[in-house]
PDB file of N, CA and C in Angstrom:
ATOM      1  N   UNK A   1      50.119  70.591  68.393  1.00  0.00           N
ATOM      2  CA  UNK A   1      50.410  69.227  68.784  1.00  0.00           C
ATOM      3  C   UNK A   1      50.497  68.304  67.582  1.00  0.00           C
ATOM      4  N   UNK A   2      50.864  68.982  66.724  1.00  0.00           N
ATOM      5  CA  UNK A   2      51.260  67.882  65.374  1.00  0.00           C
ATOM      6  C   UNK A   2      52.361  66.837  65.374  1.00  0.00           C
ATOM      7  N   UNK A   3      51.626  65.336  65.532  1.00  0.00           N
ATOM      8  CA  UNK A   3      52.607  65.125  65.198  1.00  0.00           C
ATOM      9  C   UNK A   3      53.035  64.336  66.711  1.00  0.00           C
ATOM     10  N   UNK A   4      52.821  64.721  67.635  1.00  0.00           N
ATOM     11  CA  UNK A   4      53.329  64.467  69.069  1.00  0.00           C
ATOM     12  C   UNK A   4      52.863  62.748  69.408  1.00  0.00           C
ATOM     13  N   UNK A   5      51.792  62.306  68.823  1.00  0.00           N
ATOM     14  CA  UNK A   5      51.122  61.277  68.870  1.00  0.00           C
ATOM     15  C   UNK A   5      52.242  60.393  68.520  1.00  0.00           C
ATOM     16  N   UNK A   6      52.983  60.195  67.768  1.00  0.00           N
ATOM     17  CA  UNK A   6      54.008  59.695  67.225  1.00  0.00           C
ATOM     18  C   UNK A   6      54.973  59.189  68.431  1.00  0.00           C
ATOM     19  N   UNK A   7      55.626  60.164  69.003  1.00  0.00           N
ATOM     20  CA  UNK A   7      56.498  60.082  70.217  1.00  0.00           C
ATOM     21  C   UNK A   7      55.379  59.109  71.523  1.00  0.00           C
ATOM     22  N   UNK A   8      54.097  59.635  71.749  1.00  0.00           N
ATOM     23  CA  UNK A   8      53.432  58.944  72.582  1.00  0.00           C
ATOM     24  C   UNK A   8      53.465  57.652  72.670  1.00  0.00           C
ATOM     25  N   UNK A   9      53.593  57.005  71.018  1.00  0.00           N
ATOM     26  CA  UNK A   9      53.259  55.617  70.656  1.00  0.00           C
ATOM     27  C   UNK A   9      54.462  54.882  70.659  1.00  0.00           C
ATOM     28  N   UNK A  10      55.687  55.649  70.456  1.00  0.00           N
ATOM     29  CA  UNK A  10      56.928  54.876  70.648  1.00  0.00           C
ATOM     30  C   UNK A  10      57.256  54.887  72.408  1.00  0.00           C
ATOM     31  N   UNK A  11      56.816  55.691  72.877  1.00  0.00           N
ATOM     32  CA  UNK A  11      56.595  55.776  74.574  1.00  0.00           C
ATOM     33  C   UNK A  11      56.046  54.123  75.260  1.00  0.00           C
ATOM     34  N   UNK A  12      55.000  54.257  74.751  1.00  0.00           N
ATOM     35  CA  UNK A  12      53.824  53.218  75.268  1.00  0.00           C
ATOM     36  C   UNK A  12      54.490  52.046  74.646  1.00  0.00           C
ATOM     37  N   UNK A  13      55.047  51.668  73.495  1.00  0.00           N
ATOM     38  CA  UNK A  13      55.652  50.621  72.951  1.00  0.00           C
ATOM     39  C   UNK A  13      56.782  49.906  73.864  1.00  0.00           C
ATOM     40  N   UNK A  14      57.590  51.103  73.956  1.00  0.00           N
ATOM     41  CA  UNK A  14      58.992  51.118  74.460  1.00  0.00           C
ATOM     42  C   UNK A  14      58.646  50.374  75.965  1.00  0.00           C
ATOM     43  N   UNK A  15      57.686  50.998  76.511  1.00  0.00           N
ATOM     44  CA  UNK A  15      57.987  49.913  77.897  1.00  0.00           C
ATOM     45  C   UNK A  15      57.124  49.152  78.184  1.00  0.00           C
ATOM     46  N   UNK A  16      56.150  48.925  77.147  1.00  0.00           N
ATOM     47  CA  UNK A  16      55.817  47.673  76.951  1.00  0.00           C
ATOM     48  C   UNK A  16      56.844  46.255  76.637  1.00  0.00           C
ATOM     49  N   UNK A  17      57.581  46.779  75.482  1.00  0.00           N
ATOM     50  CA  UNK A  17      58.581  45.902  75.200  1.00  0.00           C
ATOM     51  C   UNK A  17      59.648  45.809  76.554  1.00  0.00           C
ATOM     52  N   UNK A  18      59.918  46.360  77.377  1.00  0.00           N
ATOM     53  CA  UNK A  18      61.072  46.320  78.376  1.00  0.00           C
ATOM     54  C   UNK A  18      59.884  45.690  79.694  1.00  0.00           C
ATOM     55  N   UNK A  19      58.702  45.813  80.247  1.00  0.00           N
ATOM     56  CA  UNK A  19      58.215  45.587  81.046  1.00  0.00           C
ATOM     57  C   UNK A  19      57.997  43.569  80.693  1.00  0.00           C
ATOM     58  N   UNK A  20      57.403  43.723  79.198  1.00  0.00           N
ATOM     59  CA  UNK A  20      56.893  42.183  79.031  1.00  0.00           C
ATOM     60  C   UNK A  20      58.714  40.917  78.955  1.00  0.00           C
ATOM     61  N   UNK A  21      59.739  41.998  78.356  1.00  0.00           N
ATOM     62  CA  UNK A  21      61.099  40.796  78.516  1.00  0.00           C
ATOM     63  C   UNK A  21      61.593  40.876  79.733  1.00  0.00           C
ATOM     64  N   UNK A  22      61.075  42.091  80.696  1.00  0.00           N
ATOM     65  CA  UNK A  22      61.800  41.984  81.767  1.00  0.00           C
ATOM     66  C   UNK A  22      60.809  41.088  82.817  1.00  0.00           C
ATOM     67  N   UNK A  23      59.666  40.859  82.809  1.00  0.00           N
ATOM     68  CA  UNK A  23      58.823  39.732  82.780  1.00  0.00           C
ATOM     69  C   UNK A  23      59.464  38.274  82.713  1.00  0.00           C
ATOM     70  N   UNK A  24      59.493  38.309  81.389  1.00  0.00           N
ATOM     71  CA  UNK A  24      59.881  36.793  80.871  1.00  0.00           C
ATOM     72  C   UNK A  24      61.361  36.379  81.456  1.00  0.00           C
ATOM     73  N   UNK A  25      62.012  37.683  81.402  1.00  0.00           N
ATOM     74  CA  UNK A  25      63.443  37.118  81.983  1.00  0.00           C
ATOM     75  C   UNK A  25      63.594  36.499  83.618  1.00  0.00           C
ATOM     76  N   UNK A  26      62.533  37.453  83.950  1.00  0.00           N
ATOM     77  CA  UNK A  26      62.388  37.272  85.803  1.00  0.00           C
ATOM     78  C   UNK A  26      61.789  35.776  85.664  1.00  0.00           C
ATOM     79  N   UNK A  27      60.817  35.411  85.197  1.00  0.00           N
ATOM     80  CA  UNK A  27      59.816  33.983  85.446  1.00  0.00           C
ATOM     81  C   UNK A  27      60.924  33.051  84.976  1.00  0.00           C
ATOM     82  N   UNK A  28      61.686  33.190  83.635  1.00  0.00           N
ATOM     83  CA  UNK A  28      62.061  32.097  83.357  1.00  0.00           C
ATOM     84  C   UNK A  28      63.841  31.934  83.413  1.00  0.00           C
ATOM     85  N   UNK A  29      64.346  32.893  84.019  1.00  0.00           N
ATOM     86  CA  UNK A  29      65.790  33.288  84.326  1.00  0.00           C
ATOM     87  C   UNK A  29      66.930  32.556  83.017  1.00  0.00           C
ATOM     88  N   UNK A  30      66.080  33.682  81.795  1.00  0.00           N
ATOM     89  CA  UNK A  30      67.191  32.877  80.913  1.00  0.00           C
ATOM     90  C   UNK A  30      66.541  34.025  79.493  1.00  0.00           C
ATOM     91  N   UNK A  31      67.440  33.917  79.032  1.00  0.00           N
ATOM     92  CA  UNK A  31      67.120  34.597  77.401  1.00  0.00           C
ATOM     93  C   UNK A  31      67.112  34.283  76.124  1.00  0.00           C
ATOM     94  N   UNK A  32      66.126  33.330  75.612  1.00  0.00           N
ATOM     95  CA  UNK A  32      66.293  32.654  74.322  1.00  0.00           C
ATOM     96  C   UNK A  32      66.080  33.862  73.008  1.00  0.00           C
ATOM     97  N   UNK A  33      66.081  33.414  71.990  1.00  0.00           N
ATOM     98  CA  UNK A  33      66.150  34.427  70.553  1.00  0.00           C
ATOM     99  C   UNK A  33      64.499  34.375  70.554  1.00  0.00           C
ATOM    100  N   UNK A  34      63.884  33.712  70.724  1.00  0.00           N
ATOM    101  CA  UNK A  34      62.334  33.010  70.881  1.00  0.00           C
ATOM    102  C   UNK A  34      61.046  33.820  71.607  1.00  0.00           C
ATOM    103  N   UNK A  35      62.043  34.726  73.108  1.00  0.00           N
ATOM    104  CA  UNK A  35      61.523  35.813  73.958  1.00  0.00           C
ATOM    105  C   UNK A  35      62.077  36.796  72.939  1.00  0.00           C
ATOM    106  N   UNK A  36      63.125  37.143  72.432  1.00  0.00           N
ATOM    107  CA  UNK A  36      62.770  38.529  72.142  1.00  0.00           C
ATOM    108  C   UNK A  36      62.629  38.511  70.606  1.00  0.00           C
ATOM    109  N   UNK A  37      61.803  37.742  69.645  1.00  0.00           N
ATOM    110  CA  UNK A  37      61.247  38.205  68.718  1.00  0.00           C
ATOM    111  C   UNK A  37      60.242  37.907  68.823  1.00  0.00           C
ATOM    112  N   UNK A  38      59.604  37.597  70.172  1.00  0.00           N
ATOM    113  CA  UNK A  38      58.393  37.298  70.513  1.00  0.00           C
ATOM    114  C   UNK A  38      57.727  38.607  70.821  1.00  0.00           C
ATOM    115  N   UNK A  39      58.818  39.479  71.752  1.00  0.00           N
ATOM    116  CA  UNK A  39      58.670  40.880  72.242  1.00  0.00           C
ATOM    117  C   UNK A  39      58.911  41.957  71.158  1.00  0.00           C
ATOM    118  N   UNK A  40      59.870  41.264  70.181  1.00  0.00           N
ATOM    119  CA  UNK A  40      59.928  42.909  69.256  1.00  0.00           C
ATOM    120  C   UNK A  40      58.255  42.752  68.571  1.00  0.00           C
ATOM    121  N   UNK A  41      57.985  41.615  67.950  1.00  0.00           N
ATOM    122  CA  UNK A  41      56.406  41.795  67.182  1.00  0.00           C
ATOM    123  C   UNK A  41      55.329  42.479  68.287  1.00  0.00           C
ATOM    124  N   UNK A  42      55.426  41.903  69.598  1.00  0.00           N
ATOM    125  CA  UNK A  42      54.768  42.783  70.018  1.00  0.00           C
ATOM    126  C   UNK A  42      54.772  44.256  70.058  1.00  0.00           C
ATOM    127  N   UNK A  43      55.993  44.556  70.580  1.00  0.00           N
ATOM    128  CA  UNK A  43      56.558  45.690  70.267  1.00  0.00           C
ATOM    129  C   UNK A  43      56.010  46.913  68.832  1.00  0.00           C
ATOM    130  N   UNK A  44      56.027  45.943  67.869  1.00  0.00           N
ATOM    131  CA  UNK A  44      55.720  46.607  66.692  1.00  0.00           C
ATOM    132  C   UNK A  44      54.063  46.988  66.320  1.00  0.00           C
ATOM    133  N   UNK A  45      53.591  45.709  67.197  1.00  0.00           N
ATOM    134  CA  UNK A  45      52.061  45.674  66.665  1.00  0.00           C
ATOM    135  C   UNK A  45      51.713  47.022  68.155  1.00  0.00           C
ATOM    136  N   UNK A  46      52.505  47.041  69.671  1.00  0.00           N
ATOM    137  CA  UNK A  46      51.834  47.601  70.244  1.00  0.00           C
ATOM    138  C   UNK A  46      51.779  49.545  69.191  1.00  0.00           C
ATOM    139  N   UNK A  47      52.614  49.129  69.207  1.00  0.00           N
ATOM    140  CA  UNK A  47      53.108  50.674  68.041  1.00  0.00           C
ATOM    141  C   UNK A  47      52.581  51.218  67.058  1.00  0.00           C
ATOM    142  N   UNK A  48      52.088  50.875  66.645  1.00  0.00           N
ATOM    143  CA  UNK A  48      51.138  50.380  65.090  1.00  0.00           C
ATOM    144  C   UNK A  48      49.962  50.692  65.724  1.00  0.00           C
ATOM    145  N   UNK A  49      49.405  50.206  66.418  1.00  0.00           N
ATOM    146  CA  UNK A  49      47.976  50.434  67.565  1.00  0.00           C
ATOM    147  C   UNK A  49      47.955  51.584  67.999  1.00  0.00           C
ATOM    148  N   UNK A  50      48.586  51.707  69.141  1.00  0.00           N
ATOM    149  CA  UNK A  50      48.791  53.115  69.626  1.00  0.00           C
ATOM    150  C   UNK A  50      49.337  54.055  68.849  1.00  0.00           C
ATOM    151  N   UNK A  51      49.632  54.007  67.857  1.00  0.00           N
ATOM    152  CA  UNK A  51      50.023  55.646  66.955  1.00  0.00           C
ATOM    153  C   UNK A  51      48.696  55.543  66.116  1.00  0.00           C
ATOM    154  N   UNK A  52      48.006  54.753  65.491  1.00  0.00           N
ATOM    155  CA  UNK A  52      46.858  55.243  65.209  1.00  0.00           C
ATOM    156  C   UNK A  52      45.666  55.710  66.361  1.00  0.00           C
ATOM    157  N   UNK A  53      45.511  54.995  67.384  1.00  0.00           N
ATOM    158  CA  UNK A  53      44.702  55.632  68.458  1.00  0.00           C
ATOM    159  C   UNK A  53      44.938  56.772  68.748  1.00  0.00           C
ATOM    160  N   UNK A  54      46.307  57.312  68.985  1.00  0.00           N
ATOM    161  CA  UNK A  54      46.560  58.104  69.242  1.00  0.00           C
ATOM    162  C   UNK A  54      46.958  59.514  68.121  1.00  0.00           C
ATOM    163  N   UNK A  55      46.687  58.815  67.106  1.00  0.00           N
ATOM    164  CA  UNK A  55      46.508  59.528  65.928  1.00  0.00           C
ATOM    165  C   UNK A  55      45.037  60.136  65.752  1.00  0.00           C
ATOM    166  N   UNK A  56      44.142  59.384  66.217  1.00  0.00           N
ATOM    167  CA  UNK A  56      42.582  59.460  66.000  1.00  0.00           C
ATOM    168  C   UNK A  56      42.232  60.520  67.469  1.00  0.00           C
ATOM    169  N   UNK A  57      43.069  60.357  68.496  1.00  0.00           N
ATOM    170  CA  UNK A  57      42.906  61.232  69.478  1.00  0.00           C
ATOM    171  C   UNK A  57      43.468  62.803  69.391  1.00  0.00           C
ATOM    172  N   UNK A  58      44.436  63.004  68.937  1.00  0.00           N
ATOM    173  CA  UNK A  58      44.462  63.742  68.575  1.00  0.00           C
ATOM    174  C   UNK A  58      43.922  65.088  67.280  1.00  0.00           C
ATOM    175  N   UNK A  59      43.505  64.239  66.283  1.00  0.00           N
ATOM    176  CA  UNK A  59      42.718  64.596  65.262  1.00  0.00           C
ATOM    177  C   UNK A  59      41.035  65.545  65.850  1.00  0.00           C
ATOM    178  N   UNK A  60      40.538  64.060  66.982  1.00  0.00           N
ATOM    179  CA  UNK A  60      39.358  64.710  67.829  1.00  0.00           C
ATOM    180  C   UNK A  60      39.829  66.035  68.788  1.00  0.00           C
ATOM    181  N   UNK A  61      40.826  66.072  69.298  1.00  0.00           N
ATOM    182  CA  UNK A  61      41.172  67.204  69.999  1.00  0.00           C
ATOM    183  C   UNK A  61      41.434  68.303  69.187  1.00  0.00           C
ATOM    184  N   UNK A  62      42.000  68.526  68.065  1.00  0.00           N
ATOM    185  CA  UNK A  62      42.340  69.265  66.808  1.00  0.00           C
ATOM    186  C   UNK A  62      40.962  69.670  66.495  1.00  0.00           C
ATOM    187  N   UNK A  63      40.239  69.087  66.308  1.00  0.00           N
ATOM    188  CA  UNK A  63      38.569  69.339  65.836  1.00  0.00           C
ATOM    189  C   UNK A  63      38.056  69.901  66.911  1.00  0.00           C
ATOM    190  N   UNK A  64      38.136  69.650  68.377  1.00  0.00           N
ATOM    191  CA  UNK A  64      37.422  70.482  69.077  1.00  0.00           C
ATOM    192  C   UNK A  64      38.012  71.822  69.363  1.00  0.00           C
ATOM    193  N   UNK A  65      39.198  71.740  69.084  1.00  0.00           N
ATOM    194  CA  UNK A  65      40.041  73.594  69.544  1.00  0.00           C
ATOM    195  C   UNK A  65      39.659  74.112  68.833  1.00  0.00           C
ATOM    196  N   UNK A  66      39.494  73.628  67.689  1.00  0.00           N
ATOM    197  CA  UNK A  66      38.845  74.484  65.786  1.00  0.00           C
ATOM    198  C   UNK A  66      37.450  74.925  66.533  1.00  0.00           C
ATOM    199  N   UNK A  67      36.612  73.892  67.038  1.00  0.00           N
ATOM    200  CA  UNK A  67      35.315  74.656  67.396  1.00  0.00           C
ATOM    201  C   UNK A  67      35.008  75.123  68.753  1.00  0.00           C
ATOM    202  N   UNK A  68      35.985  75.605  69.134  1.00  0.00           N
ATOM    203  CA  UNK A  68      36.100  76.516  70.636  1.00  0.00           C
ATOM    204  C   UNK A  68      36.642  77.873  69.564  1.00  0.00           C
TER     205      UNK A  68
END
């Protein structure tokens, strides 16, 4: 599983970013430049987060197959 954490975190990003503009578009029925570089930083920071969590989760799972 090397490596897979990577794909997880662009997963979890990805519809974060489509769930929170498709959000903003529904409440406020309109699309400024303002919503979506509001959503890509999120986007980036959710990404950034979750590939290290999920970097650190995997590492612990790696360590326990080693000691099985």
């Amino acid at each position: 599983m090397t490596g897979l954490y990577k794909h997880f975190a662009f997963l979890v990003a990805s519809v974060t970013f489509i769930i929170s503009f498709l959000y903003k578009y529904i409440v406020y029925f309109e699309v400024n430049i303002e919503f979506i570089l509001k959503d890509f930083v999120l986007f980036v920071l959710v990404y950034i987060v979750s590939k290290i969590v999920f970097g650190y989760i995997e590492d612990i799972f790696n360590t326990y197959r080693k000691l099985l």
